[in-house]
PDB file of N, CA and C in Angstrom:
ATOM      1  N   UNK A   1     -35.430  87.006 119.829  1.00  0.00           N
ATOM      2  CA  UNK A   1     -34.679  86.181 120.760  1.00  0.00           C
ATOM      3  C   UNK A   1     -34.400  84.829 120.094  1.00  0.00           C
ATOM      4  N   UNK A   2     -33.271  84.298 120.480  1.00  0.00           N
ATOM      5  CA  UNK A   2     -32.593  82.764 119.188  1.00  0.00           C
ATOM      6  C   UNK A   2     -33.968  82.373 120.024  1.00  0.00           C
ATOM      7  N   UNK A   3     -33.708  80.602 119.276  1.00  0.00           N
ATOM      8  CA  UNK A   3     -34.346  80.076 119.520  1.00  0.00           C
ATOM      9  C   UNK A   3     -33.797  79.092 121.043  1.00  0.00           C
ATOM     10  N   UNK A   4     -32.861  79.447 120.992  1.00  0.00           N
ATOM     11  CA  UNK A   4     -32.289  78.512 122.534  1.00  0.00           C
ATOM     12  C   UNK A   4     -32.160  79.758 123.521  1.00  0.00           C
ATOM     13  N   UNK A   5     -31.867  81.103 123.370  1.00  0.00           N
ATOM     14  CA  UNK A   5     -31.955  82.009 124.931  1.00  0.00           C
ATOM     15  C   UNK A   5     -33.611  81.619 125.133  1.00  0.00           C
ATOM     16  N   UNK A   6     -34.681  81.635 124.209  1.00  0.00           N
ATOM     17  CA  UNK A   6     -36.071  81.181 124.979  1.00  0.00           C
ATOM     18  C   UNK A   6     -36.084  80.444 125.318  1.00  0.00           C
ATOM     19  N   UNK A   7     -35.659  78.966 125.343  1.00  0.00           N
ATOM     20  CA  UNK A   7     -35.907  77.694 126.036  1.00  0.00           C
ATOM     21  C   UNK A   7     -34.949  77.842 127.055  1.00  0.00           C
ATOM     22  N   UNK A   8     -33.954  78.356 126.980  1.00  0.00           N
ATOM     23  CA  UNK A   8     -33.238  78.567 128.616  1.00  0.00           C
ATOM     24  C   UNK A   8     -33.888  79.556 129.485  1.00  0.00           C
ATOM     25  N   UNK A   9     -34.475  80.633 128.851  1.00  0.00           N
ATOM     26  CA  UNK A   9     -34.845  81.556 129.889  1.00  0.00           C
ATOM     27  C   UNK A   9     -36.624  80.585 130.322  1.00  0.00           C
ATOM     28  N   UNK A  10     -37.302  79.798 129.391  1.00  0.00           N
ATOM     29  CA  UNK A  10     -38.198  79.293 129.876  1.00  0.00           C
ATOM     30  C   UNK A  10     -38.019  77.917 131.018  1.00  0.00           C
ATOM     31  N   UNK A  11     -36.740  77.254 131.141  1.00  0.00           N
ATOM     32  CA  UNK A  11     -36.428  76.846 132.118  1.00  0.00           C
ATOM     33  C   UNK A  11     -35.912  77.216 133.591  1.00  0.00           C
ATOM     34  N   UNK A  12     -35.105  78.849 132.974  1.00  0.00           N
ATOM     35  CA  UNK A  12     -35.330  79.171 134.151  1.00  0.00           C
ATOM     36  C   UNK A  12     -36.572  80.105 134.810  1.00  0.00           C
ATOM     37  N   UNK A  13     -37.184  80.090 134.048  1.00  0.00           N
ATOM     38  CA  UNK A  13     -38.689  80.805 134.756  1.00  0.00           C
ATOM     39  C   UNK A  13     -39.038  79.698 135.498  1.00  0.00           C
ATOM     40  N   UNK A  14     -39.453  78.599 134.592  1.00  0.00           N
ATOM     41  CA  UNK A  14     -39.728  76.951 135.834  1.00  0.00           C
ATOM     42  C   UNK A  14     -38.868  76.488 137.100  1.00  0.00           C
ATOM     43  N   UNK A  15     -37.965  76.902 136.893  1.00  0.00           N
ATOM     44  CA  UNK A  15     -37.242  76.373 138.059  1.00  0.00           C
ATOM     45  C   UNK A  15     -37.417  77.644 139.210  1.00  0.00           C
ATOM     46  N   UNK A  16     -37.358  78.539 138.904  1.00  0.00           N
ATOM     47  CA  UNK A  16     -37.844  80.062 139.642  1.00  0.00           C
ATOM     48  C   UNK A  16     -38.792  79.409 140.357  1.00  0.00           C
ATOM     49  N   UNK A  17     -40.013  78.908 139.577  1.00  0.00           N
ATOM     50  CA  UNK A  17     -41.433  78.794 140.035  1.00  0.00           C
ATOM     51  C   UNK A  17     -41.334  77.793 141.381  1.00  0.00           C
ATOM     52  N   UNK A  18     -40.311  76.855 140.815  1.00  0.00           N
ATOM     53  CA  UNK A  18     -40.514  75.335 141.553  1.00  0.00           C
ATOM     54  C   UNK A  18     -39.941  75.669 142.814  1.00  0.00           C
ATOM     55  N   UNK A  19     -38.671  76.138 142.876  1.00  0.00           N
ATOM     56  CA  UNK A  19     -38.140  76.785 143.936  1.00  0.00           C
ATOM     57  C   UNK A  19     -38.540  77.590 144.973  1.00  0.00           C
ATOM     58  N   UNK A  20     -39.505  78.440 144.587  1.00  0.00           N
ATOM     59  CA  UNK A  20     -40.786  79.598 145.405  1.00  0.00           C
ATOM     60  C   UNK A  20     -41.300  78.668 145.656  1.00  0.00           C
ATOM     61  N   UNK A  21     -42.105  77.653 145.083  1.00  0.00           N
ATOM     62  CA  UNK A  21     -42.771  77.055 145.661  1.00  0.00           C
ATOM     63  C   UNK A  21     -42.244  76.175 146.836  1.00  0.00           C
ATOM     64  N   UNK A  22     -41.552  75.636 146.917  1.00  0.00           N
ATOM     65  CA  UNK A  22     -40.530  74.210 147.689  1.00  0.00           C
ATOM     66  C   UNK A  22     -39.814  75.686 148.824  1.00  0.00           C
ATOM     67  N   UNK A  23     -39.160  76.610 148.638  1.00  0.00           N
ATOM     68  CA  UNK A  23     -39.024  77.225 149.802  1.00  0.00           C
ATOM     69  C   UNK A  23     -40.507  77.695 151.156  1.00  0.00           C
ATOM     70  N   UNK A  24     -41.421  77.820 149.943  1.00  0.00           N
ATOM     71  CA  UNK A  24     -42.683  78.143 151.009  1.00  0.00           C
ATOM     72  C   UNK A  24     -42.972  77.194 151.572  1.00  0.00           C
ATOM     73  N   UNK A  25     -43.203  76.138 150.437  1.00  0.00           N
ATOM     74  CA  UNK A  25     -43.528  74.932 151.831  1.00  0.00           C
ATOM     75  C   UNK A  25     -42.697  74.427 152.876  1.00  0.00           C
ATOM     76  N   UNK A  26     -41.226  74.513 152.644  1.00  0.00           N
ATOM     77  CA  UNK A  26     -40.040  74.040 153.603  1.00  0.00           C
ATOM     78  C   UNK A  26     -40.113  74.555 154.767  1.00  0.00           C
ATOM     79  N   UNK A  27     -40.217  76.312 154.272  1.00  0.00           N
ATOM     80  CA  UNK A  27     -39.505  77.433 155.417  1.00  0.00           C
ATOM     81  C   UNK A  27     -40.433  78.165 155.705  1.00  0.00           C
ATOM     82  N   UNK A  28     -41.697  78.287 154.396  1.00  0.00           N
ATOM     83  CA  UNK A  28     -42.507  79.205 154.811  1.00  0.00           C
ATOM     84  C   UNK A  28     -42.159  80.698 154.423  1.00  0.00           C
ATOM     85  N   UNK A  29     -42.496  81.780 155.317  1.00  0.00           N
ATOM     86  CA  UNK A  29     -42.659  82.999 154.682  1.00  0.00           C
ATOM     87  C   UNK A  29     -41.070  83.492 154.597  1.00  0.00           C
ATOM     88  N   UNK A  30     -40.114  82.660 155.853  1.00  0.00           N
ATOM     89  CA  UNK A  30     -38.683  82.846 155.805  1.00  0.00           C
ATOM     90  C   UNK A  30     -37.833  82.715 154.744  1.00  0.00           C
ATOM     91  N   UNK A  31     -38.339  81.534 154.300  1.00  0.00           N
ATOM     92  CA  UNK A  31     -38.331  80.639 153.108  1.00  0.00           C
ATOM     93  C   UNK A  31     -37.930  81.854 151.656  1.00  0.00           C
ATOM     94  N   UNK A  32     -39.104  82.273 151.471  1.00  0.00           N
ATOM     95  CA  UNK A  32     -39.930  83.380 150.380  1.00  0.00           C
ATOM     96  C   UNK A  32     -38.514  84.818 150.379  1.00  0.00           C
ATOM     97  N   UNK A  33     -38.509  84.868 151.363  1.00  0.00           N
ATOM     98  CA  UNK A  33     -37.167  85.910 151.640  1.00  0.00           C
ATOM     99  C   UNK A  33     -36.002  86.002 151.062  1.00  0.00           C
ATOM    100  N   UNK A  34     -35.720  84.432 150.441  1.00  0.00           N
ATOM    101  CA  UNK A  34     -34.438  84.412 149.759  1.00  0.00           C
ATOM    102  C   UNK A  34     -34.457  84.386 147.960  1.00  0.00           C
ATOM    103  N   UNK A  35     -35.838  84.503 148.256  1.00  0.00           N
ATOM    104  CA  UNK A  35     -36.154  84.562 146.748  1.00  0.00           C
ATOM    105  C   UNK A  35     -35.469  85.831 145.897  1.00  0.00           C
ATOM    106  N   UNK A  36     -35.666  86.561 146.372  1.00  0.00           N
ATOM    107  CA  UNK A  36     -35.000  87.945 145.797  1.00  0.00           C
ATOM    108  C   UNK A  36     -33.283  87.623 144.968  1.00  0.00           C
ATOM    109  N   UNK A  37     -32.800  87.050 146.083  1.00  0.00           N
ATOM    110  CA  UNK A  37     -31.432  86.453 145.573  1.00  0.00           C
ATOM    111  C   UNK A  37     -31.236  85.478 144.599  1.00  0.00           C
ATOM    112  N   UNK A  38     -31.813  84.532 144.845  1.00  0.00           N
ATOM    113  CA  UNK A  38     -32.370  83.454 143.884  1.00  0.00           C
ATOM    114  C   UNK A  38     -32.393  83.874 142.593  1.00  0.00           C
ATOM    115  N   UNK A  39     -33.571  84.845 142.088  1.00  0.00           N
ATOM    116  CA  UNK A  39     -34.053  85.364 141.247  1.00  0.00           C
ATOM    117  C   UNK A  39     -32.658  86.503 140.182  1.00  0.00           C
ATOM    118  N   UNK A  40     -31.548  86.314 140.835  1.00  0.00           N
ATOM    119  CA  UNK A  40     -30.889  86.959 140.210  1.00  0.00           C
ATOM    120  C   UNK A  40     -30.004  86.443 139.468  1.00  0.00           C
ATOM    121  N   UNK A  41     -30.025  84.809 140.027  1.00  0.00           N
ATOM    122  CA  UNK A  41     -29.128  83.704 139.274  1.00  0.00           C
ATOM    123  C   UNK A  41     -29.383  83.434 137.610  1.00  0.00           C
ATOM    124  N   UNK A  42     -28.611  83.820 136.744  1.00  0.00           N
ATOM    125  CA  UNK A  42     -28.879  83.719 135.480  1.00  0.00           C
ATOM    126  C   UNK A  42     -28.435  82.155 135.256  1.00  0.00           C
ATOM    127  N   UNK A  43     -27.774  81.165 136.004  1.00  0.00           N
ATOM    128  CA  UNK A  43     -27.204  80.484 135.573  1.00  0.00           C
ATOM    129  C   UNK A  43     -27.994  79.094 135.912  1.00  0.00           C
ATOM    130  N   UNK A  44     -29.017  78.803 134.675  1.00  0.00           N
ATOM    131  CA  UNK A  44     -30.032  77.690 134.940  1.00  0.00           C
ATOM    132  C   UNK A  44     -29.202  76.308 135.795  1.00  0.00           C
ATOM    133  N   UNK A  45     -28.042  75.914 135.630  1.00  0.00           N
ATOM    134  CA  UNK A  45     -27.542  74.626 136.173  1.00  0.00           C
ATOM    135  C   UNK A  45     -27.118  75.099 137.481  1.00  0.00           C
ATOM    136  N   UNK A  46     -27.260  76.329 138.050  1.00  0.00           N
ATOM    137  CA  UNK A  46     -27.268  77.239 139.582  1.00  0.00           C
ATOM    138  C   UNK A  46     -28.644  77.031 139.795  1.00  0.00           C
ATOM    139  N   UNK A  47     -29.279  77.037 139.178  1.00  0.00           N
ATOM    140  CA  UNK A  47     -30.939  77.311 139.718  1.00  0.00           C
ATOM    141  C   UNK A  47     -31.234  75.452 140.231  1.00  0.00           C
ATOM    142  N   UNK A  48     -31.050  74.934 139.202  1.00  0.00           N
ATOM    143  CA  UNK A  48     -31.006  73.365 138.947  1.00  0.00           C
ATOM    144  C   UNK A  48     -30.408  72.627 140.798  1.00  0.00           C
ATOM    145  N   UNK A  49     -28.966  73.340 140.836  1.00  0.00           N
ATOM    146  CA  UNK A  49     -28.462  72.774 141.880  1.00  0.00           C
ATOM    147  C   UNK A  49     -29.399  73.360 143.204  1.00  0.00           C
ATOM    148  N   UNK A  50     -30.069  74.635 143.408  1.00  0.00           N
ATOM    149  CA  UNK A  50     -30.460  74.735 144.339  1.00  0.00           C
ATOM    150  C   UNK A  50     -32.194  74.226 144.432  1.00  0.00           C
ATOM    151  N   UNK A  51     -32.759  74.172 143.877  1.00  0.00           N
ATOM    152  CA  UNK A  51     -33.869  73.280 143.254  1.00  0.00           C
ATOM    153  C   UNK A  51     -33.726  71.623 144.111  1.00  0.00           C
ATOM    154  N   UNK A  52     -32.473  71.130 143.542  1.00  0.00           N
ATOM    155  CA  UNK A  52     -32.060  69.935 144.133  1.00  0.00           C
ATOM    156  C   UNK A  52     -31.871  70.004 145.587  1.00  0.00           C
ATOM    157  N   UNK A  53     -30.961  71.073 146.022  1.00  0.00           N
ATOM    158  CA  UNK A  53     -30.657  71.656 147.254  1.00  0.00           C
ATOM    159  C   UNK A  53     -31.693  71.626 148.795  1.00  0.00           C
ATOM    160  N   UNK A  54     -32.923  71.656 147.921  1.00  0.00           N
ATOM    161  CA  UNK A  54     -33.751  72.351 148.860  1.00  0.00           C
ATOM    162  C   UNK A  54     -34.915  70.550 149.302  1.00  0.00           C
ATOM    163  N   UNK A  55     -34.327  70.024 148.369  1.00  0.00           N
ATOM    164  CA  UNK A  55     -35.048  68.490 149.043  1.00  0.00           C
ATOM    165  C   UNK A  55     -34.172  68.057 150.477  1.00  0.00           C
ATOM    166  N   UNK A  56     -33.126  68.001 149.942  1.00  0.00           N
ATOM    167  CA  UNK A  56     -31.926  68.045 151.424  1.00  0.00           C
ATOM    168  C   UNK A  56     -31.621  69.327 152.677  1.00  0.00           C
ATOM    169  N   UNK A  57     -31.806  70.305 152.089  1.00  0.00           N
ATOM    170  CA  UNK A  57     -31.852  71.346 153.007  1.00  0.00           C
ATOM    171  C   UNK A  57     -32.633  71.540 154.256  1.00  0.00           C
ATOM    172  N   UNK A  58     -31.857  71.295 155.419  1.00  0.00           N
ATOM    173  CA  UNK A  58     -32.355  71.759 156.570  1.00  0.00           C
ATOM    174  C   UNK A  58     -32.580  72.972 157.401  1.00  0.00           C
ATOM    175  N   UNK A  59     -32.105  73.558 156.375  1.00  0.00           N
ATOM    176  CA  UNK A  59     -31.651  74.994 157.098  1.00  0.00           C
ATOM    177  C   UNK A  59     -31.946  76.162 155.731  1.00  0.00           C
ATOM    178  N   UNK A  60     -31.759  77.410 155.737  1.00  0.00           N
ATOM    179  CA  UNK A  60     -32.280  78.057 154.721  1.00  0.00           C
ATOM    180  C   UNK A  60     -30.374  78.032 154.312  1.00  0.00           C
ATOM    181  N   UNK A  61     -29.335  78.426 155.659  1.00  0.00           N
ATOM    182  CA  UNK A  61     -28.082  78.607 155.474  1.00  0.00           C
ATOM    183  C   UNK A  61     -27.520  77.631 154.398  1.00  0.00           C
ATOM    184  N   UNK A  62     -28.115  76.335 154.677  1.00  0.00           N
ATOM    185  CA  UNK A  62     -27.761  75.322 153.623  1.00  0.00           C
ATOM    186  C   UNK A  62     -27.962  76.023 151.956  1.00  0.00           C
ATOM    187  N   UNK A  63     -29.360  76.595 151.884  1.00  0.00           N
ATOM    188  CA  UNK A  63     -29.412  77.407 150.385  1.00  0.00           C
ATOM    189  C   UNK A  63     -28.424  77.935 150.273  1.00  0.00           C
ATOM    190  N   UNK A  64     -28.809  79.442 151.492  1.00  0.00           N
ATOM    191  CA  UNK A  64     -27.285  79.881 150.823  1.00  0.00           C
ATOM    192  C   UNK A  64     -26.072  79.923 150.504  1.00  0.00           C
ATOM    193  N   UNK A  65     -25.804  78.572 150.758  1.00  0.00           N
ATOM    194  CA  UNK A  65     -24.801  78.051 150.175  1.00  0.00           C
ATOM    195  C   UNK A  65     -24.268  78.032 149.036  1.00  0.00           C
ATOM    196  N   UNK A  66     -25.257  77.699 148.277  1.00  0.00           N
ATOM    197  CA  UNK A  66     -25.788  76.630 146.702  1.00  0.00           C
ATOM    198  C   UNK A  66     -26.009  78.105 145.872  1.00  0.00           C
ATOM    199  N   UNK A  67     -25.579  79.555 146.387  1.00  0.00           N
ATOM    200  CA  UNK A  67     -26.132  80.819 145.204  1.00  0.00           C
ATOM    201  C   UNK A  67     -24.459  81.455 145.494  1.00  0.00           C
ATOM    202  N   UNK A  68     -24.347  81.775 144.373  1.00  0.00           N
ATOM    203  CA  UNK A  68     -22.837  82.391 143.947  1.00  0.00           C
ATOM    204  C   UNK A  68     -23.052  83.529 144.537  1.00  0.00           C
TER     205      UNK A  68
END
């Protein structure tokens, strides 16, 4: 693997993480539900925006907004 698909795919493993985490605490187990979708986003500055997303997010609908 180059040496830059590992540092992108290791950012998006972190942002994966941060995101699971910040939906459980927001929403809780509802929260955890959208992970599946989430998890399919290859596109780290997609992951990035919903990461950001979820400090402002009131609603889970608000996420799904923020996933292509």
């Amino acid at each position: 693997m180059p040496r830059e698909e590992g540092r992108e795919e290791g950012q998006r493993a972190a942002l994966l993480e941060g995101i699971e985490v910040g939906l459980e605490l927001k929403f809780g187990a509802e929260g955890l539900g959208l992970m599946a979708e989430i998890a399919q986003v290859q596109d780290v500055a997609v992951l990035r925006a919903i990461q950001q997303g979820l400090r402002t997010a009131s609603s889970l609908d608000d996420l799904r907004r923020l996933i292509p």
